[in-house]
Protein backbone atom coordinates (compact mmCIF):
# COMPACT_ATOMS: atom_id res chain seq x y z
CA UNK A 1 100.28 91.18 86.29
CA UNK A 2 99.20 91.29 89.92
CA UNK A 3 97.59 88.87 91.80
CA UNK A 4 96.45 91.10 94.09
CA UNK A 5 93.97 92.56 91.43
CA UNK A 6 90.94 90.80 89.85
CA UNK A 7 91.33 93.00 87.06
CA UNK A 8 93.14 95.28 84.64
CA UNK A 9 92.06 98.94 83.48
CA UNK A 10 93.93 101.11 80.57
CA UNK A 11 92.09 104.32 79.95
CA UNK A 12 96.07 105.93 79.33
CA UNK A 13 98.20 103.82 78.49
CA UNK A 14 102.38 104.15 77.19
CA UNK A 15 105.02 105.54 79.55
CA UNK A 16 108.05 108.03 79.55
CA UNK A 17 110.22 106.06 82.07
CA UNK A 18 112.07 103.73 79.62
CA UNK A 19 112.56 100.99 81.58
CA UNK A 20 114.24 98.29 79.45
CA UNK A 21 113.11 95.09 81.24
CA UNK A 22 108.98 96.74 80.35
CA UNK A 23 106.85 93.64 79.07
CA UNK A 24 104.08 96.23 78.09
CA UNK A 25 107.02 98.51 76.22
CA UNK A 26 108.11 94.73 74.62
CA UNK A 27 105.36 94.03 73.00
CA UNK A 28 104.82 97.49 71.68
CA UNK A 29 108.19 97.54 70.02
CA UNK A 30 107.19 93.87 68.62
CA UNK A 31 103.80 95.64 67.32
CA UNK A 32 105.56 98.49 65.70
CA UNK A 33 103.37 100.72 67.52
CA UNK A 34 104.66 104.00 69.73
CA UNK A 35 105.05 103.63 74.00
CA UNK A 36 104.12 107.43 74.79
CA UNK A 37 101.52 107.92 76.37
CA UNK A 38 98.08 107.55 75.03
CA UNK A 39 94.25 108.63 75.94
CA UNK A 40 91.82 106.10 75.32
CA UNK A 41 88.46 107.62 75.29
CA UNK A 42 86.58 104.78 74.26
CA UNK A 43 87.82 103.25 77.96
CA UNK A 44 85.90 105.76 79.74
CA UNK A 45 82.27 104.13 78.66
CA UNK A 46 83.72 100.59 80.54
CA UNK A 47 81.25 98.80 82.71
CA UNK A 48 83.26 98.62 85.98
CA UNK A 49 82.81 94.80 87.14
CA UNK A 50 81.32 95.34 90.58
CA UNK A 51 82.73 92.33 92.26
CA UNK A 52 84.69 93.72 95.36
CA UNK A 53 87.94 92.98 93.62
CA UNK A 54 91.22 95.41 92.83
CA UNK A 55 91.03 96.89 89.70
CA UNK A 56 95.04 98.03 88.27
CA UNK A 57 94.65 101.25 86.58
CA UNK A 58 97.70 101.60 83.78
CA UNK A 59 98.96 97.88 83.73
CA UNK A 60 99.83 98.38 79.65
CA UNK A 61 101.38 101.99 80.79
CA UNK A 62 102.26 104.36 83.85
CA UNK A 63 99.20 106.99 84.28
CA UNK A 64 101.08 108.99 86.54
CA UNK A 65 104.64 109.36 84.28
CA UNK A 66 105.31 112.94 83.54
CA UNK A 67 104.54 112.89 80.19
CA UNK A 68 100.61 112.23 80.88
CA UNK A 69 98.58 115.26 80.74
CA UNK A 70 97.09 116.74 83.59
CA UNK A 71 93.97 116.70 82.38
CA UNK A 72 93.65 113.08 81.57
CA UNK A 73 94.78 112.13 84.98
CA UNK A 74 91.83 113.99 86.20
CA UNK A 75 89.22 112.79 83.65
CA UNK A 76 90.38 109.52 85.08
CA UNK A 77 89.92 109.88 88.56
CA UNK A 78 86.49 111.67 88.23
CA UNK A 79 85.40 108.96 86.36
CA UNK A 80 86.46 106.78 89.52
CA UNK A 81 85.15 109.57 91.53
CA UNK A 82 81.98 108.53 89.84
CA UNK A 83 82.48 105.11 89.61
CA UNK A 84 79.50 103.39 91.92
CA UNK A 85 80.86 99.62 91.36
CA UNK A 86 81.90 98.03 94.94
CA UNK A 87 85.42 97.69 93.64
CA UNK A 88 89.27 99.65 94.65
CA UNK A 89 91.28 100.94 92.13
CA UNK A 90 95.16 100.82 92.60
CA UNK A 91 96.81 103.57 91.10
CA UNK A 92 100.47 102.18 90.07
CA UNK A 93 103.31 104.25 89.61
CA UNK A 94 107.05 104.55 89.53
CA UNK A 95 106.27 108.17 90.52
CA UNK A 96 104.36 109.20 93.26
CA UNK A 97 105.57 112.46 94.01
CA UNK A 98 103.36 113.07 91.22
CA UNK A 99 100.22 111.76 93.57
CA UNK A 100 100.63 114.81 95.70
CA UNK A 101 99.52 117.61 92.71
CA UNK A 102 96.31 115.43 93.01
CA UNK A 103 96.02 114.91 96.37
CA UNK A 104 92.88 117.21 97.06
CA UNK A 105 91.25 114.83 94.11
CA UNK A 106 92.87 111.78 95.40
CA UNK A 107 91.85 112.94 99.39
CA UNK A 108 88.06 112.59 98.06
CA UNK A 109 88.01 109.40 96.60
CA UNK A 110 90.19 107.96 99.44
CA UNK A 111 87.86 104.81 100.00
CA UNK A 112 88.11 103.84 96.23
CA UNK A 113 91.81 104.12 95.72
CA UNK A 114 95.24 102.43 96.55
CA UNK A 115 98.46 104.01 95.71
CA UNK A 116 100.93 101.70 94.90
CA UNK A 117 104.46 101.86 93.30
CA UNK A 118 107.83 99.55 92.42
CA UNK A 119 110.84 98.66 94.39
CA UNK A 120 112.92 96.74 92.49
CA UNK A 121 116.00 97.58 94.51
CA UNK A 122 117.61 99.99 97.36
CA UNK A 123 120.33 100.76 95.35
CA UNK A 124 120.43 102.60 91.72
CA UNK A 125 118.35 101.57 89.21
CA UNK A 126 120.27 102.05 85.38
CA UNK A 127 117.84 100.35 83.65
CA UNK A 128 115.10 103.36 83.77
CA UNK A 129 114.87 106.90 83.85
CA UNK A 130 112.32 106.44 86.61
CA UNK A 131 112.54 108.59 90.17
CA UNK A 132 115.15 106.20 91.77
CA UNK A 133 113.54 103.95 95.05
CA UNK A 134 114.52 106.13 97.27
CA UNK A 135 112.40 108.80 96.51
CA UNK A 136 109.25 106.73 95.53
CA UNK A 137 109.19 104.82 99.11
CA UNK A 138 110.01 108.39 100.95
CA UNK A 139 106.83 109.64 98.89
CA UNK A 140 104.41 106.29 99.84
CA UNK A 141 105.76 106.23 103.13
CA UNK A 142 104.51 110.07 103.46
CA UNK A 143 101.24 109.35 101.73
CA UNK A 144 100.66 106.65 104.16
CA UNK A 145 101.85 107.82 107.41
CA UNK A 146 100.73 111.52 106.96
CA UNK A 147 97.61 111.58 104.84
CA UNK A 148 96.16 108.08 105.14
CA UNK A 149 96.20 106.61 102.20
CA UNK A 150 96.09 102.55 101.35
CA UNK A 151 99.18 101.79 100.08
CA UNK A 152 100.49 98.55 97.69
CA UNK A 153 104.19 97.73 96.77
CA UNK A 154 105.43 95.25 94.04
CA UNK A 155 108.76 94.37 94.45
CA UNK A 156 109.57 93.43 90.98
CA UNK A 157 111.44 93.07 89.11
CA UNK A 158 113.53 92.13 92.20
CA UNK A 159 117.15 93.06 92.00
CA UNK A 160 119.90 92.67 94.52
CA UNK A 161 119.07 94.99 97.41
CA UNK A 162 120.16 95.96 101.11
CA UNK A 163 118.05 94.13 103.46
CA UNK A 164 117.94 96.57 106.40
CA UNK A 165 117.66 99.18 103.73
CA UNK A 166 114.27 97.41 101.98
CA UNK A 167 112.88 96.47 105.44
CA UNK A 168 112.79 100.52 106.73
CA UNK A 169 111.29 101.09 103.22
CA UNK A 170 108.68 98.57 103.38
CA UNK A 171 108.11 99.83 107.03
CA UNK A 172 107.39 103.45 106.70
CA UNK A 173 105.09 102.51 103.79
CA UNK A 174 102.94 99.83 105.28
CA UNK A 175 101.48 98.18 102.37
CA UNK A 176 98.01 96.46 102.15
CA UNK A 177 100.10 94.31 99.95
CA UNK A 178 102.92 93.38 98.52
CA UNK A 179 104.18 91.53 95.23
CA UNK A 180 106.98 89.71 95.22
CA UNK A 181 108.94 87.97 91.40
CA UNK A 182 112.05 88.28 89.79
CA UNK A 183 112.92 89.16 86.05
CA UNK A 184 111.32 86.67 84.15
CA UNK A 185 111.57 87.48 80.60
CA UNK A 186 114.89 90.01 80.26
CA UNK A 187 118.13 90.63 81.98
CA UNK A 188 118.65 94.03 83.04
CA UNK A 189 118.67 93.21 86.71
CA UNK A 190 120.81 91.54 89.22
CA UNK A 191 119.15 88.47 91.15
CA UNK A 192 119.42 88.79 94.58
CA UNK A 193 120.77 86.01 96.56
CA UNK A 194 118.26 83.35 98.12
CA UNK A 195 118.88 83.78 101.42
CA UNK A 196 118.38 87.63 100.99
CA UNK A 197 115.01 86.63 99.56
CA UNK A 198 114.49 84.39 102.21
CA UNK A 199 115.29 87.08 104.92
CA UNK A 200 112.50 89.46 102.97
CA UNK A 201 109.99 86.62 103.42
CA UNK A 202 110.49 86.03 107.01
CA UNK A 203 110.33 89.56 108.14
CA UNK A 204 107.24 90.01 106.07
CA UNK A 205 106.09 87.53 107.61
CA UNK A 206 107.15 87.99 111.31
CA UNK A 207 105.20 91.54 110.61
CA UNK A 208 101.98 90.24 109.57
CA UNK A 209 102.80 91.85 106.27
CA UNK A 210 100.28 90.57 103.20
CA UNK A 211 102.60 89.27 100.35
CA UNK A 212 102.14 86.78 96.89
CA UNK A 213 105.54 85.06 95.71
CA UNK A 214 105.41 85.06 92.13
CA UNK A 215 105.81 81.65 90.22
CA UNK A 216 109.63 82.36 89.42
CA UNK A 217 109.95 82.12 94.01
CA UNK A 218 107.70 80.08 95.01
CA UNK A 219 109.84 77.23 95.35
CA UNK A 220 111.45 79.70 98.61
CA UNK A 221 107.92 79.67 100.41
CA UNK A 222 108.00 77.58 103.70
């Protein structure tokens, strides 16, 4: 999903936030199979591939939705806690004011983890019942600037958004790196303009800011 990562991880997977453009919620309607959450125990005996690379915790789910458990949040991050494989683990979510009951847990295992979430606009966002973008780049932002955390942003699905807006957002959070595609597959969103797009690239890139156009834009990179 990322090319950030070298690899994906799905010890929970399923999520509560219904968003209707989901690839992972797609295929589990085409399956016939349920989208709540899930444990998967059998995940937790997973050789870890010790390679340096970014491992994406929850890429068929969202571990840190409100309907996961408690408890198998933790089990997950003591097994990374444990974990002795030279590798980061991003933690993804559309809610990270949920990283903050964890954050003694997460505080420990600061060197292992980034915390990452979505921004696919600055304005509302009908097509989920996710904690709109405001409040998950407020969160990050406060995660990064107050407690230190590495932080990763995918902007995508990209809908139309406010440039100045997105710019003081991707600002306060300061992102290791950031994802950048459109909706590929569904159409739930609104396409922003080019030359917004174009705008995001060149003060990402005026910034120093790390970013990866997804196939869908790379015909917009210089």
């Amino acid at each position: 999903m990322f090319k950030s990562v070298g690899w994906t991880w799905n010890p929970i997977a399923g999520c509560t936030h219904g968003c209707k453009y989901c690839w992972a919620k797609s295929l589990a309607d085409r399956w016939g199979k349920p989208f709540e959450p899930q444990l998967r125990e059998h995940f937790f005996k997973d050789r870890m591939p010790d390679d340096n690379s970014w491992i994406f915790v929850g890429s068929m789910g969202d571990t840190f939705c409100n309907g996961v458990p408690d408890e198998w949040i933790y089990k997950l991050l003591n097994f990374v806690e444990n974990c002795t494989a030279d590798n980061k683990f991003l933690l993804q979510t559309k809610n990270p004011r949920r990283f903050t009951h964890f954050k003694d847990t997460l505080s420990s295992i600061k060197d292992k983890i980034i915390l990452g979430t979505t921004l696919e606009t600055t304005y509302e966002t009908p097509w989920s019942t996710a904690p709109s973008t405001y409040a998950r780049s407020l969160q990050l932002g406060y995660l990064k600037e107050y407690e230190g955390f590495k932080t990763f942003l995918s902007l995508e699905p990209l809908s139309d958004f406010d440039p100045k807006t997105m710019f003081m957002w991707i600002d306060s959070i300061k992102p290791e790196a950031i994802e950048i595609g459109l909706e590929n597959y569904t159409h739930f969103t609104i396409h922003p303009p080019n030359w917004k797009i174009v705008a995001l690239i060149q003060y990402l890139g005026d910034e120093g800011y790390e970013y990866i156009l997804k196939d869908n834009l790379s015909h917009l990179q210089k």
